[in-house]
N, C-alpha and C. Protein backbone atom coordinates (compact mmCIF):
# COMPACT_ATOMS: atom_id res chain seq x y z
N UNK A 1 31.62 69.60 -7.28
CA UNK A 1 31.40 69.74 -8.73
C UNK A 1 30.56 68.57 -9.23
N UNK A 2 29.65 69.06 -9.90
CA UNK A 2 28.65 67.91 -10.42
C UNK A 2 29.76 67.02 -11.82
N UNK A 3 29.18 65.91 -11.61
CA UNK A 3 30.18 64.88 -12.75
C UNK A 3 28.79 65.02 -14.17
N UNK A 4 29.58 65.65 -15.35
CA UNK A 4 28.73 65.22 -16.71
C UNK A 4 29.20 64.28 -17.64
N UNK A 5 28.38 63.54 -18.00
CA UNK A 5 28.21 62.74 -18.52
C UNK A 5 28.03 61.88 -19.84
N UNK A 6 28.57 61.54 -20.65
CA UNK A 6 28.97 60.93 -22.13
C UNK A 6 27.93 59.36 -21.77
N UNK A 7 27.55 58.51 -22.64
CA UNK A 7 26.40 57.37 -22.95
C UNK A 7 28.05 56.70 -21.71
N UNK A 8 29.02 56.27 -22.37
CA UNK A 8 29.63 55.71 -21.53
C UNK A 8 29.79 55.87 -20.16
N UNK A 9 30.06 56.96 -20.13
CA UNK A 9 29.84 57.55 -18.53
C UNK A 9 29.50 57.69 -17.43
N UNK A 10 27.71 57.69 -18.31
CA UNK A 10 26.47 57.48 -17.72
C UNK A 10 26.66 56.24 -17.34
N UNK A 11 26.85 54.93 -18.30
CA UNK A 11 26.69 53.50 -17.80
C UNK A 11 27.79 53.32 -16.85
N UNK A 12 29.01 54.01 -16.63
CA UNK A 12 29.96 53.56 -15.76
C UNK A 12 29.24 53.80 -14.58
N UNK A 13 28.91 55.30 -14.40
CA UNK A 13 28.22 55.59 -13.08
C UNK A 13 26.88 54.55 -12.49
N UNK A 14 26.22 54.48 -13.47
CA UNK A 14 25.27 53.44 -12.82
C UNK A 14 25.58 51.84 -12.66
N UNK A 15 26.62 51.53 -13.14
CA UNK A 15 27.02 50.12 -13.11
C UNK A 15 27.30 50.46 -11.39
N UNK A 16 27.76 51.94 -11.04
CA UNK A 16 29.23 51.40 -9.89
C UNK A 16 28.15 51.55 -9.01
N UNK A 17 27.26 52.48 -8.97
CA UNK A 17 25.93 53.02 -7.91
C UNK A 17 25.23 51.39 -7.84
N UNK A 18 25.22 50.76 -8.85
CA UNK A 18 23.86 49.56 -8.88
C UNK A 18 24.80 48.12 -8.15
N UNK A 19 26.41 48.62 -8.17
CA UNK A 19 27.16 47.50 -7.85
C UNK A 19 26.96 47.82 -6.19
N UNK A 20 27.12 48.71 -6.00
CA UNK A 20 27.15 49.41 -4.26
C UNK A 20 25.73 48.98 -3.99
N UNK A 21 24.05 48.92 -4.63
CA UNK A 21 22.98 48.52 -4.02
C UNK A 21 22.91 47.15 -3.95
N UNK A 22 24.44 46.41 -4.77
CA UNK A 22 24.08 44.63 -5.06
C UNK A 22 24.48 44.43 -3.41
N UNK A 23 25.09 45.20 -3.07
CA UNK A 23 26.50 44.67 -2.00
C UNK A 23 24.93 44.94 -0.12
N UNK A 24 23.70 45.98 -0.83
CA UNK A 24 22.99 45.82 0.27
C UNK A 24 22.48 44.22 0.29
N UNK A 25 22.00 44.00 -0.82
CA UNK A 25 21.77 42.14 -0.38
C UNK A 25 22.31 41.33 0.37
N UNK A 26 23.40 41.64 1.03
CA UNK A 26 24.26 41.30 1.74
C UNK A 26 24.25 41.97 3.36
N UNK A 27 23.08 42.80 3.70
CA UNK A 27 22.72 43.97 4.56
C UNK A 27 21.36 43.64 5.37
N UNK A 28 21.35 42.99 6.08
CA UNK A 28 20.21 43.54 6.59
C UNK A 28 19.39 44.72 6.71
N UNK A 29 18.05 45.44 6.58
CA UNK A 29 17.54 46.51 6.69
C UNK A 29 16.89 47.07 7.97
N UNK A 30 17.73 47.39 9.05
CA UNK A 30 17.48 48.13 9.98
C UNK A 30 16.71 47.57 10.93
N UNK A 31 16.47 46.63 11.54
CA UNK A 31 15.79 45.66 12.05
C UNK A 31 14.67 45.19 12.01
N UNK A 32 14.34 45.05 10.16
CA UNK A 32 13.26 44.29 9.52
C UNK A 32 13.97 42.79 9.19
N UNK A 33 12.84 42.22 8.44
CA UNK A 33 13.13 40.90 7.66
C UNK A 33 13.37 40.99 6.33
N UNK A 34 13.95 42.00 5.83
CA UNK A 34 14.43 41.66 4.75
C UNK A 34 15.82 42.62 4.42
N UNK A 35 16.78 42.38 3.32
CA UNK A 35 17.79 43.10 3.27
C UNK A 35 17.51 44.29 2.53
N UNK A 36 18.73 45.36 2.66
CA UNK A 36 18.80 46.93 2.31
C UNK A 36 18.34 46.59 0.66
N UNK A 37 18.76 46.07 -0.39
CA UNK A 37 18.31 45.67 -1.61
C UNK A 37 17.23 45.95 -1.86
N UNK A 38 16.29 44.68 -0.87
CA UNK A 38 15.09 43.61 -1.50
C UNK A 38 14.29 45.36 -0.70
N UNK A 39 14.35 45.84 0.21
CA UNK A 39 13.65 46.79 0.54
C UNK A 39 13.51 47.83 -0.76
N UNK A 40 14.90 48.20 -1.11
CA UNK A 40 15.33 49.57 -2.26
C UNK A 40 14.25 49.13 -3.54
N UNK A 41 13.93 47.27 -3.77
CA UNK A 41 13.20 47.60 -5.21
C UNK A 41 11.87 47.39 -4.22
N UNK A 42 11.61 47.21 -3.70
CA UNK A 42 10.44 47.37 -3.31
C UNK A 42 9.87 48.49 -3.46
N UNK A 43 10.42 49.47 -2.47
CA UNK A 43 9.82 50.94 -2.88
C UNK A 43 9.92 51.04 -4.42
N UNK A 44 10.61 50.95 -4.86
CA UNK A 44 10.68 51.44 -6.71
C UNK A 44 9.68 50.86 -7.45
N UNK A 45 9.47 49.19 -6.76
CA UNK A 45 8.33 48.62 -7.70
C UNK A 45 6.99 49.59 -7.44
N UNK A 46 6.51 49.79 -6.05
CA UNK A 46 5.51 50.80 -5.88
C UNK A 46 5.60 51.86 -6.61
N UNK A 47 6.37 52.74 -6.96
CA UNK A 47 6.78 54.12 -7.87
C UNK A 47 6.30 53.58 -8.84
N UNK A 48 6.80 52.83 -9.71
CA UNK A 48 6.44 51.93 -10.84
C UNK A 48 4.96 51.40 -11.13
N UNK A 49 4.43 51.08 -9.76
CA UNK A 49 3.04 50.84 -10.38
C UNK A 49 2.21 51.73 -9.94
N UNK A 50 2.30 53.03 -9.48
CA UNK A 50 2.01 54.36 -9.50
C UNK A 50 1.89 54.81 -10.82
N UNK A 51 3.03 54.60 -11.76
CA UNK A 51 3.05 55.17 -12.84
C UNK A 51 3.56 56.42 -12.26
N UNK A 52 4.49 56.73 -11.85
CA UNK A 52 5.36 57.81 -11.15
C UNK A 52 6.80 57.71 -12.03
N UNK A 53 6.91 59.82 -12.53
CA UNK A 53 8.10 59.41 -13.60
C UNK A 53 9.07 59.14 -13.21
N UNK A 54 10.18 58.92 -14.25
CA UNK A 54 11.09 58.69 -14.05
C UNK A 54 11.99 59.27 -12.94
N UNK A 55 11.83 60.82 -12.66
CA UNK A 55 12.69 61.05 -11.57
C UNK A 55 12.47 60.30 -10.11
N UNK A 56 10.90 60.24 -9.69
CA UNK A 56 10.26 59.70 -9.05
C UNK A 56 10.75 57.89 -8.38
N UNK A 57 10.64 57.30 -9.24
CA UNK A 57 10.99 55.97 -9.41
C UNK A 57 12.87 56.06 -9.12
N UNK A 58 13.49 56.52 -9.63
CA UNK A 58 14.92 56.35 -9.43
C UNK A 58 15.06 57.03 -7.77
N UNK A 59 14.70 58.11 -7.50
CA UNK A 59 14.46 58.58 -6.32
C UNK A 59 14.41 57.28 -5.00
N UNK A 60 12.89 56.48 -5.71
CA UNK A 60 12.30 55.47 -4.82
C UNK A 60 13.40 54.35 -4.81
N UNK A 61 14.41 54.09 -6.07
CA UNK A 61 15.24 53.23 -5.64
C UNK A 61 16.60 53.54 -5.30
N UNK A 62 16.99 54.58 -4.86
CA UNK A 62 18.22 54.59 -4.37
C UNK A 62 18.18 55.58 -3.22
N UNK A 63 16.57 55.52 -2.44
CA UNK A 63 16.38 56.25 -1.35
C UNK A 63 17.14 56.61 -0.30
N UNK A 64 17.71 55.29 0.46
CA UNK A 64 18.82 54.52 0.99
C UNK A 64 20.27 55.16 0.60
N UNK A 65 20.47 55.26 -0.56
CA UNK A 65 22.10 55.24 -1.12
C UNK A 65 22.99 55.85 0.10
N UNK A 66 22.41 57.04 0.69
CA UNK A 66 23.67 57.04 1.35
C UNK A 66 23.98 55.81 2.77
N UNK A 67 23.00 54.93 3.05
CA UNK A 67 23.39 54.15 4.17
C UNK A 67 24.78 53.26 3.18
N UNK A 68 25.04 53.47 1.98
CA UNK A 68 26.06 52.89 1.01
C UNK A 68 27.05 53.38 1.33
N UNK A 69 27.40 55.00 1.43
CA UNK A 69 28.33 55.24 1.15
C UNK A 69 29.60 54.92 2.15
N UNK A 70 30.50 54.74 1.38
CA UNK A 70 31.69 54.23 2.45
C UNK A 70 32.32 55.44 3.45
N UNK A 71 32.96 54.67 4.25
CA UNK A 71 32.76 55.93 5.71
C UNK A 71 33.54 57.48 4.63
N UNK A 72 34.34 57.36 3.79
CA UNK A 72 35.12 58.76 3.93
C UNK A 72 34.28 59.93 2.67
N UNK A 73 33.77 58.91 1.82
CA UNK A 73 32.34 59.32 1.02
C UNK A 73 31.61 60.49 2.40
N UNK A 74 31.09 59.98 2.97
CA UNK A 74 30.48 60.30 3.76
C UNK A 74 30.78 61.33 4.52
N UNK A 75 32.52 61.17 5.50
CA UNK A 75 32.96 62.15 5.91
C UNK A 75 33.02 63.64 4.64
N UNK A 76 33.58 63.59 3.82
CA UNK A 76 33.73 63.92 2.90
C UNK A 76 32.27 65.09 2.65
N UNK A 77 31.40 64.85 2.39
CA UNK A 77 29.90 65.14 2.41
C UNK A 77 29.33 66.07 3.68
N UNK A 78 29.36 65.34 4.30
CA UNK A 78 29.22 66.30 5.57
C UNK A 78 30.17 67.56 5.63
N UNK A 79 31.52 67.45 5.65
CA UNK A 79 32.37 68.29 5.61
C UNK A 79 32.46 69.26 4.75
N UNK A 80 31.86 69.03 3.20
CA UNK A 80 31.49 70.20 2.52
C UNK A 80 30.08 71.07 3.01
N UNK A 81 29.43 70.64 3.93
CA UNK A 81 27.89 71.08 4.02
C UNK A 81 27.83 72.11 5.01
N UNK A 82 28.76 73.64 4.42
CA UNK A 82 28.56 74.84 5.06
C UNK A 82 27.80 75.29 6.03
N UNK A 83 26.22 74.34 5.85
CA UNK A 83 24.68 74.95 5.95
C UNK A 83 24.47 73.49 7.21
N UNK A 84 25.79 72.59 7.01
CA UNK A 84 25.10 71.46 8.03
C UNK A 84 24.00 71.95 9.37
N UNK A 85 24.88 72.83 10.26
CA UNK A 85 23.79 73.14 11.76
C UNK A 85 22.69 73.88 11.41
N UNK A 86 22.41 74.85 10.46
CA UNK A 86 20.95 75.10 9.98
C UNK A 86 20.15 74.08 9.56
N UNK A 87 21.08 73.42 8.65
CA UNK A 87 19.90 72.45 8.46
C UNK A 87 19.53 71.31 9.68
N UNK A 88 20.15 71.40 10.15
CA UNK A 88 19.64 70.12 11.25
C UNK A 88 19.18 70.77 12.00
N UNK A 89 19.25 72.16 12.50
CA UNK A 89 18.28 73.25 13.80
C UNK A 89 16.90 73.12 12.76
N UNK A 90 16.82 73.27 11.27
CA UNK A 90 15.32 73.59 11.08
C UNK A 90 14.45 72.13 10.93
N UNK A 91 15.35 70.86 10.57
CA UNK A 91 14.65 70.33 10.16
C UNK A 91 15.09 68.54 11.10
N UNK A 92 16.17 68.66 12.15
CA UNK A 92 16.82 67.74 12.89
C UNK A 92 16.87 66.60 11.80
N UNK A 93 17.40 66.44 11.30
CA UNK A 93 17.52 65.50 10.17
C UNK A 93 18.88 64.23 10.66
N UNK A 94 18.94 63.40 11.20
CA UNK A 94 19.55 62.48 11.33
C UNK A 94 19.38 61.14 12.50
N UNK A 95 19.90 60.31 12.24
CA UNK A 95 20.19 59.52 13.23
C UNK A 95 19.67 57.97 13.19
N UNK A 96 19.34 57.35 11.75
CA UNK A 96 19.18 55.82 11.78
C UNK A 96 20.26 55.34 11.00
N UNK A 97 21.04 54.32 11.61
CA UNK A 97 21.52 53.58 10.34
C UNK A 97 22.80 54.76 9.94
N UNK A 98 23.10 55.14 9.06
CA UNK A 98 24.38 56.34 8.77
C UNK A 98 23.87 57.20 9.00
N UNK A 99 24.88 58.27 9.76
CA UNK A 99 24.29 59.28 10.58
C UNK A 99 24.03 60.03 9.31
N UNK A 100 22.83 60.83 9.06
CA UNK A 100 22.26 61.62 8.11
C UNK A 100 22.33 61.17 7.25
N UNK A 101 22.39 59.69 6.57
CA UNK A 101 22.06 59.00 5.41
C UNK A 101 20.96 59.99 4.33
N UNK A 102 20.19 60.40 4.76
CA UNK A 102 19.36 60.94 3.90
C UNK A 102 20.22 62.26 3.40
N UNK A 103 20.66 63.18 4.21
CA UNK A 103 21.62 64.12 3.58
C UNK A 103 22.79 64.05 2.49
N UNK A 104 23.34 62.51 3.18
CA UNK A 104 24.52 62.00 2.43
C UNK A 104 24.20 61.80 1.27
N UNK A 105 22.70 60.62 0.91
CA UNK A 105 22.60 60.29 -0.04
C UNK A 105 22.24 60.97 -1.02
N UNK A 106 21.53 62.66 -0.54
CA UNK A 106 21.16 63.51 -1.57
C UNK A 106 22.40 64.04 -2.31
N UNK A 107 23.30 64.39 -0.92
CA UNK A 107 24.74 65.21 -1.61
C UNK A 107 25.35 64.31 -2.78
N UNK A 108 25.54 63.38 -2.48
CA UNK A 108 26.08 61.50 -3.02
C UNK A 108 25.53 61.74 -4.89
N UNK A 109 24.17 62.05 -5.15
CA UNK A 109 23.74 61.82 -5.75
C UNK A 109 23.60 62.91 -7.06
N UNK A 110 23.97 64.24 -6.21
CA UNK A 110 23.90 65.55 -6.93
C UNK A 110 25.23 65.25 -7.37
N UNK A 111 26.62 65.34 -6.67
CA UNK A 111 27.57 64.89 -7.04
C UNK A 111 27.60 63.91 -8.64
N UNK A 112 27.24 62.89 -8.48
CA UNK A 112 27.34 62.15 -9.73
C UNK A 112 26.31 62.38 -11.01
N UNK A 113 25.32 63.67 -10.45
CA UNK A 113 24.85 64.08 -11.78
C UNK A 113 23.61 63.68 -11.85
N UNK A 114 22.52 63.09 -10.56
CA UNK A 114 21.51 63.11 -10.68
C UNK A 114 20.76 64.66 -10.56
N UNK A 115 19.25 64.52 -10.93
CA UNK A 115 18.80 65.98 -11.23
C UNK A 115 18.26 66.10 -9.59
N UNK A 116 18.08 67.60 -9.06
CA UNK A 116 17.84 67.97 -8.44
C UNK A 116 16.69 67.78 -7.60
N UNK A 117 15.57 67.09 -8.38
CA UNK A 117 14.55 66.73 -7.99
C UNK A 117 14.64 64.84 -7.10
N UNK A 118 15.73 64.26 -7.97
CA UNK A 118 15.62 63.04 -7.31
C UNK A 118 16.32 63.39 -5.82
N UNK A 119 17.63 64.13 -6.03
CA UNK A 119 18.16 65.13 -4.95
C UNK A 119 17.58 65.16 -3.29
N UNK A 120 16.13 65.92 -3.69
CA UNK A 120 15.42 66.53 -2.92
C UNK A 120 14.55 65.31 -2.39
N UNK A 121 13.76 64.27 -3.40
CA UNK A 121 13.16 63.75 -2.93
C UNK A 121 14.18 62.51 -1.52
N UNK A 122 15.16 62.34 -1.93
CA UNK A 122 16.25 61.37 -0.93
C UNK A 122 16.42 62.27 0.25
N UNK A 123 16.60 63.32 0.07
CA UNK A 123 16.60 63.92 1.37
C UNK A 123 15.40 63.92 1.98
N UNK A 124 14.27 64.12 1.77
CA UNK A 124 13.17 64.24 2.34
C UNK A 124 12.37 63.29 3.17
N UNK A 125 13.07 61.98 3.06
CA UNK A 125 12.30 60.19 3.36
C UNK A 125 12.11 60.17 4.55
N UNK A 126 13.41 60.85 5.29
CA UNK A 126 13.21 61.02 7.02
C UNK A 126 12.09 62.40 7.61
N UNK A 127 12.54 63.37 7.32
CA UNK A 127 11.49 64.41 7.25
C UNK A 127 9.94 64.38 6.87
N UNK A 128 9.62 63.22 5.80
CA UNK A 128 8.06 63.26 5.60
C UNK A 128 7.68 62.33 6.52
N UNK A 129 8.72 61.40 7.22
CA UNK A 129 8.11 60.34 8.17
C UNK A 129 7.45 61.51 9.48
N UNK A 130 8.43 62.32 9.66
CA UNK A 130 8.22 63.46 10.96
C UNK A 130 6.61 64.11 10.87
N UNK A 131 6.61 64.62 9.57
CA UNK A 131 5.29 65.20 8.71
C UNK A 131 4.71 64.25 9.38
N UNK A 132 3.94 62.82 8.41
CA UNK A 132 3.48 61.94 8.39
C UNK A 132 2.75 61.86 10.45
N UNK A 133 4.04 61.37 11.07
CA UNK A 133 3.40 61.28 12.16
C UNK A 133 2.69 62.30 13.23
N UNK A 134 3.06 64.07 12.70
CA UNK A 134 2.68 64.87 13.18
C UNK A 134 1.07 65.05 12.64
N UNK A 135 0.78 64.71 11.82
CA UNK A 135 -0.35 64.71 11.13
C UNK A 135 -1.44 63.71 10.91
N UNK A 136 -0.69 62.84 11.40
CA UNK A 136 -1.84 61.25 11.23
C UNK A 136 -1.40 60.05 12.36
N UNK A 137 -2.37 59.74 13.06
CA UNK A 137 -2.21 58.63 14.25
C UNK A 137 -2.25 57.60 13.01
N UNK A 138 -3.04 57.40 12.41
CA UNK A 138 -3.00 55.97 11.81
C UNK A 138 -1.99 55.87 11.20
N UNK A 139 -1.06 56.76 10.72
CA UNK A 139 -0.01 56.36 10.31
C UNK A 139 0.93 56.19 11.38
N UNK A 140 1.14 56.82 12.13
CA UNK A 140 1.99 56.09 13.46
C UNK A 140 1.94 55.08 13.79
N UNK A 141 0.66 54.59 13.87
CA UNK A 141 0.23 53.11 14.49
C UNK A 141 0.85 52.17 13.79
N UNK A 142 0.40 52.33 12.80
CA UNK A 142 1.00 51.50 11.57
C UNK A 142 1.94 51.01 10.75
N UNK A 143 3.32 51.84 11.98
CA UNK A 143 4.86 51.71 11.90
C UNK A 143 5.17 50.76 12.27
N UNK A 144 6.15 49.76 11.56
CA UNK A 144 7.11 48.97 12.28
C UNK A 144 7.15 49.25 13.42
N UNK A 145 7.51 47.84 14.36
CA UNK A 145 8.43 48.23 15.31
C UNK A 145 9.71 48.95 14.96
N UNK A 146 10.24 48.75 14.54
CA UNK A 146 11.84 49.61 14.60
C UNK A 146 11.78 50.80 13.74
N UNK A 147 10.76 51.28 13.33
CA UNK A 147 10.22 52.45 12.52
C UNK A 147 10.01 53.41 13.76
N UNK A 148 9.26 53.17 14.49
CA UNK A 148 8.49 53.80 15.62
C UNK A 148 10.16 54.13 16.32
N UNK A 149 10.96 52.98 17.04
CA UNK A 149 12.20 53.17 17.29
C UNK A 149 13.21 54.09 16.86
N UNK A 150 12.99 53.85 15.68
CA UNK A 150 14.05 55.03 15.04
C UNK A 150 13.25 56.82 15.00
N UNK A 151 12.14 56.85 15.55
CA UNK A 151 11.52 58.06 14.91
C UNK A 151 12.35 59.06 16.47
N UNK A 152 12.78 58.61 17.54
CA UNK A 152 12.92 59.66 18.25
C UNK A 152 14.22 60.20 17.64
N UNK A 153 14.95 59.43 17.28
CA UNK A 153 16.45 59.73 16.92
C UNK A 153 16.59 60.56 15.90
N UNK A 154 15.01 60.66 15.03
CA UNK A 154 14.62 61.27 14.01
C UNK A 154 14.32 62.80 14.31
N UNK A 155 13.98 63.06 15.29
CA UNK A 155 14.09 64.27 15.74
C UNK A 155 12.06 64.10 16.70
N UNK A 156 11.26 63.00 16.27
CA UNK A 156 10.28 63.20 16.56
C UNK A 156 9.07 63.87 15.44
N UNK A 157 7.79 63.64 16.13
CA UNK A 157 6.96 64.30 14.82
C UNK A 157 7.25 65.80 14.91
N UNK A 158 6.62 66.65 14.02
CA UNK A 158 7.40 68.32 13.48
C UNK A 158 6.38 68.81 14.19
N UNK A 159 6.69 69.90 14.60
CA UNK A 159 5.78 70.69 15.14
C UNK A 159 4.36 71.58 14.21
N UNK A 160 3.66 71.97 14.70
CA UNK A 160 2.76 72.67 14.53
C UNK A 160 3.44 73.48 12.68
N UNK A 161 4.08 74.27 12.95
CA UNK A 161 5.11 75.33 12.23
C UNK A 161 5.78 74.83 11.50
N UNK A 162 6.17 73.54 11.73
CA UNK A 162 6.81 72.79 11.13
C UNK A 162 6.33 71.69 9.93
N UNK A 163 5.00 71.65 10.46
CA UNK A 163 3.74 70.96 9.29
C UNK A 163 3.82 72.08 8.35
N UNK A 164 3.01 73.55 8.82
CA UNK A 164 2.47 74.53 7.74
C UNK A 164 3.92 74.59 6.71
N UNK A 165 5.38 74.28 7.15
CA UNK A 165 6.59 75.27 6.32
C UNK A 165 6.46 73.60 4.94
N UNK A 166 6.48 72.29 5.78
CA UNK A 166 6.70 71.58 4.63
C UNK A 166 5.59 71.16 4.31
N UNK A 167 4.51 71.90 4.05
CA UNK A 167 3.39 71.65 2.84
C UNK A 167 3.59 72.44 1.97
N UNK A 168 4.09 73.86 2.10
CA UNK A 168 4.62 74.88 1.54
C UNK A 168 5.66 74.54 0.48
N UNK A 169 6.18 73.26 0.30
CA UNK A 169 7.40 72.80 -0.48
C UNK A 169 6.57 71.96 -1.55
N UNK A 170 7.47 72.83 -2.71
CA UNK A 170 6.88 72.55 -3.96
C UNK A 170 6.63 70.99 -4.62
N UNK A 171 7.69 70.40 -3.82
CA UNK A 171 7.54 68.75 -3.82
C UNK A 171 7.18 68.13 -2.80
N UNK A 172 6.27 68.77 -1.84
CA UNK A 172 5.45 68.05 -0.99
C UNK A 172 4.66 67.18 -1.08
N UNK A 173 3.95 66.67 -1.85
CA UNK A 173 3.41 65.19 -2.38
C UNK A 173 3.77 64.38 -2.73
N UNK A 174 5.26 64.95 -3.54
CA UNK A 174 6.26 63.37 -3.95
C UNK A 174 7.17 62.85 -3.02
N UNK A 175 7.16 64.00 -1.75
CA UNK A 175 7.75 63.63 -0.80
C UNK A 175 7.11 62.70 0.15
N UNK A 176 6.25 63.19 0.53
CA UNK A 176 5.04 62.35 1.47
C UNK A 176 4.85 60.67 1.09
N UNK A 177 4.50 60.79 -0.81
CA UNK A 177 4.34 59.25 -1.21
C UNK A 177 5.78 58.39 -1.27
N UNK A 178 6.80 58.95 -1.45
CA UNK A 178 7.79 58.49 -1.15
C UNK A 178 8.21 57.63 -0.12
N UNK A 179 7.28 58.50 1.15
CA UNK A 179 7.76 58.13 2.77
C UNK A 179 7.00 57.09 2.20
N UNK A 180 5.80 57.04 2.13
CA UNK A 180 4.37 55.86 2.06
C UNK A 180 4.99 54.50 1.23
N UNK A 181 5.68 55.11 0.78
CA UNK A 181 6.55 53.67 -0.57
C UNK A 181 7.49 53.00 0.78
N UNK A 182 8.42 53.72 0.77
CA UNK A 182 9.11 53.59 1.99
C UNK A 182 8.65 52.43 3.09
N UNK A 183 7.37 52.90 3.78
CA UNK A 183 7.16 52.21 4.93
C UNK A 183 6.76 51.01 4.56
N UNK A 184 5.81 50.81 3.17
CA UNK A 184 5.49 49.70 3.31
C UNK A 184 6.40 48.87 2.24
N UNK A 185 7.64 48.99 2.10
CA UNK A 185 8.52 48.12 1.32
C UNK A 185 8.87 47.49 2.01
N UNK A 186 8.36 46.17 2.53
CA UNK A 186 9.22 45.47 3.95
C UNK A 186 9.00 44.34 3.73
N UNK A 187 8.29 43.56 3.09
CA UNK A 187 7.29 42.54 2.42
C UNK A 187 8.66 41.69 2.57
N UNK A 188 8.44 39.96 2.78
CA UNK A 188 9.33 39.39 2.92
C UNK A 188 9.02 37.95 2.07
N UNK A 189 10.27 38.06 0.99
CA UNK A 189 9.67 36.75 0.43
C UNK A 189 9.20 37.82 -1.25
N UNK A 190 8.93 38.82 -1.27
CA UNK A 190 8.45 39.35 -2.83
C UNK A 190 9.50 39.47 -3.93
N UNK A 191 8.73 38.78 -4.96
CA UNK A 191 10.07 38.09 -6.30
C UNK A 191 9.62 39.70 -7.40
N UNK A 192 10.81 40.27 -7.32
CA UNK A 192 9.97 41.33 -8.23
C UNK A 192 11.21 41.69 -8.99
N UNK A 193 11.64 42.05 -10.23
CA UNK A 193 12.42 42.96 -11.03
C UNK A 193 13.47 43.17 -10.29
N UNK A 194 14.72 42.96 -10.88
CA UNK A 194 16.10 43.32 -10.53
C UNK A 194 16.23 44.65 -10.53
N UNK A 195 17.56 45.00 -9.96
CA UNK A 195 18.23 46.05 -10.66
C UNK A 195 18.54 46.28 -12.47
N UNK A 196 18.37 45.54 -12.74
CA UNK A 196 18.99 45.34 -14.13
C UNK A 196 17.67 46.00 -15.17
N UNK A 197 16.46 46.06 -14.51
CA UNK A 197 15.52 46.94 -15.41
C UNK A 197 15.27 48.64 -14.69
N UNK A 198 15.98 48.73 -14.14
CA UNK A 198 15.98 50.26 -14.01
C UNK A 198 17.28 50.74 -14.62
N UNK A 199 18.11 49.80 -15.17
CA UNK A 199 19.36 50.62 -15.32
C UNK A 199 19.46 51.39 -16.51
N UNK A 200 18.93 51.23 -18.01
CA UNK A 200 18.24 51.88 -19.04
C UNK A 200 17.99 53.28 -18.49
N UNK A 201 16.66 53.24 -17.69
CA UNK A 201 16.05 54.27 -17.19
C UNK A 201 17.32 55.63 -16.35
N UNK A 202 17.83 55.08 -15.82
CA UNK A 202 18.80 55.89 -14.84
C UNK A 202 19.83 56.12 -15.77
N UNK A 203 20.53 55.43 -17.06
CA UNK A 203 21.16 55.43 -17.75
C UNK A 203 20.83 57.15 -18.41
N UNK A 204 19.50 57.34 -19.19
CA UNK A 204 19.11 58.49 -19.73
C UNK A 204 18.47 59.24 -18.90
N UNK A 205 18.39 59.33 -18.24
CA UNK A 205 18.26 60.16 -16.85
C UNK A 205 19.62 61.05 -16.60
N UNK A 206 21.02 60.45 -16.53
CA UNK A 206 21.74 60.89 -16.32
C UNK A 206 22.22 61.76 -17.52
N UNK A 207 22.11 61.21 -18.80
CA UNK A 207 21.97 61.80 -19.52
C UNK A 207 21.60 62.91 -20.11
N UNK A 208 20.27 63.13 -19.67
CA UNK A 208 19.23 64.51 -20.05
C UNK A 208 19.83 65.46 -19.17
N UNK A 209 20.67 65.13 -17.67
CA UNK A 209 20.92 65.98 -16.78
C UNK A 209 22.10 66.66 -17.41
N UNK A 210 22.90 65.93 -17.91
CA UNK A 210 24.13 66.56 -18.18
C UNK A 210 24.28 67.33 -19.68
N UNK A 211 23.26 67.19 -20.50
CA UNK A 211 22.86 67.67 -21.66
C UNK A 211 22.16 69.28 -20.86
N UNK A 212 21.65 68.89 -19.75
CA UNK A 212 21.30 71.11 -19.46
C UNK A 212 21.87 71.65 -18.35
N UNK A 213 22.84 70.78 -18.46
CA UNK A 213 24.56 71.76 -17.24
C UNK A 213 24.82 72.77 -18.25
């Protein structure tokens, strides 16, 4: 059941979501140089100077969320997901960091009343990397080490069939730039905007969602 939302509500939920991204500062990010945090505004600052809306940008910063969630969150998630072995036969979706983090964090997120679109784009971060490398050497090349590492566990680049079905998806471009935010948020040492200026933004965000339940 999706959670709706009152001005108070809204701020409880994002206080507790923005308290769970304080606690990545404390995280290393997957065997880069910088922590799960300093990575999360990174991508967002890119969204941001895109000029990418609001769903876009909140998307870019809580890409991650489910590597947050605590183990029974998680169990929990999976265990409602009827459709789990289809979805992982069409699209192998798991295996860095929390197993299907990207699934978790979409379910995670619909749950507390984000819109469908930020939803989709969190699920998609692992999947456009697959895209991405089925479609472009220079972007392969141009992976982390532990990017490249994690991609077999990822299922590998998509096949042939598997390019034509996700261009076909109506958010195929916000998915793709997403990944692109993604890879290059790794920067070590960049002083940029807290959490504390997206929280406004995500505040009425949650808002507008629960105003057209």
């Amino acid at each position: 059941m999706t959670t709706q939302h009152s001005l108070g509500s809204a701020q409880q939920t994002v206080e507790s979501i923005f308290a769970v991204l304080e606690e990545g500062s404390k995280k290393e990010y997957l065997g880069e140089d910088i922590s799960q945090l300093e990575h999360s505004l990174q991508a967002a600052q890119q969204a941001r100077d895109s000029q990418a809306d609001d769903e876009t940008v909140i998307a870019a910063l809580l890409h991650d969320i489910g590597q947050f969630c605590d183990g029974q969150t998680a169990m929990n998630i999976m265990a409602e997901a009827s459709d789990l072995n289809d979805k992982a036969a069409s699209t192998n979706t798991v295996k860095v960091g929390v197993k299907g983090h990207e699934y978790i964090g979409g379910q995670y997120l619909r749950k507390l009343g984000f819109s469908e679109k930020v939803a989709q784009l969190v699920e998609a971060h692992v999947v456009a990397k697959r895209y991405l490398t089925a479609t472009d050497k220079a972007y392969y090349d141009g992976l982390s080490s532990a990017s490249k590492a994690s991609l077999k566990y990822q299922g590998g680049p998509f096949s042939e069939d598997q390019v034509k079905e996700f261009e076909r998806d109506p958010l195929f471009k916000e998915k793709v730039q997403l990944r692109l935010w993604d890879d290059k948020a790794k920067v070590v040492g960049l002083d940029l905007p807290g959490l504390e200026s997206y929280k406004d933004m995500t505040i009425r965000h949650l808002q507008r969602e629960s105003l057209q339940q």
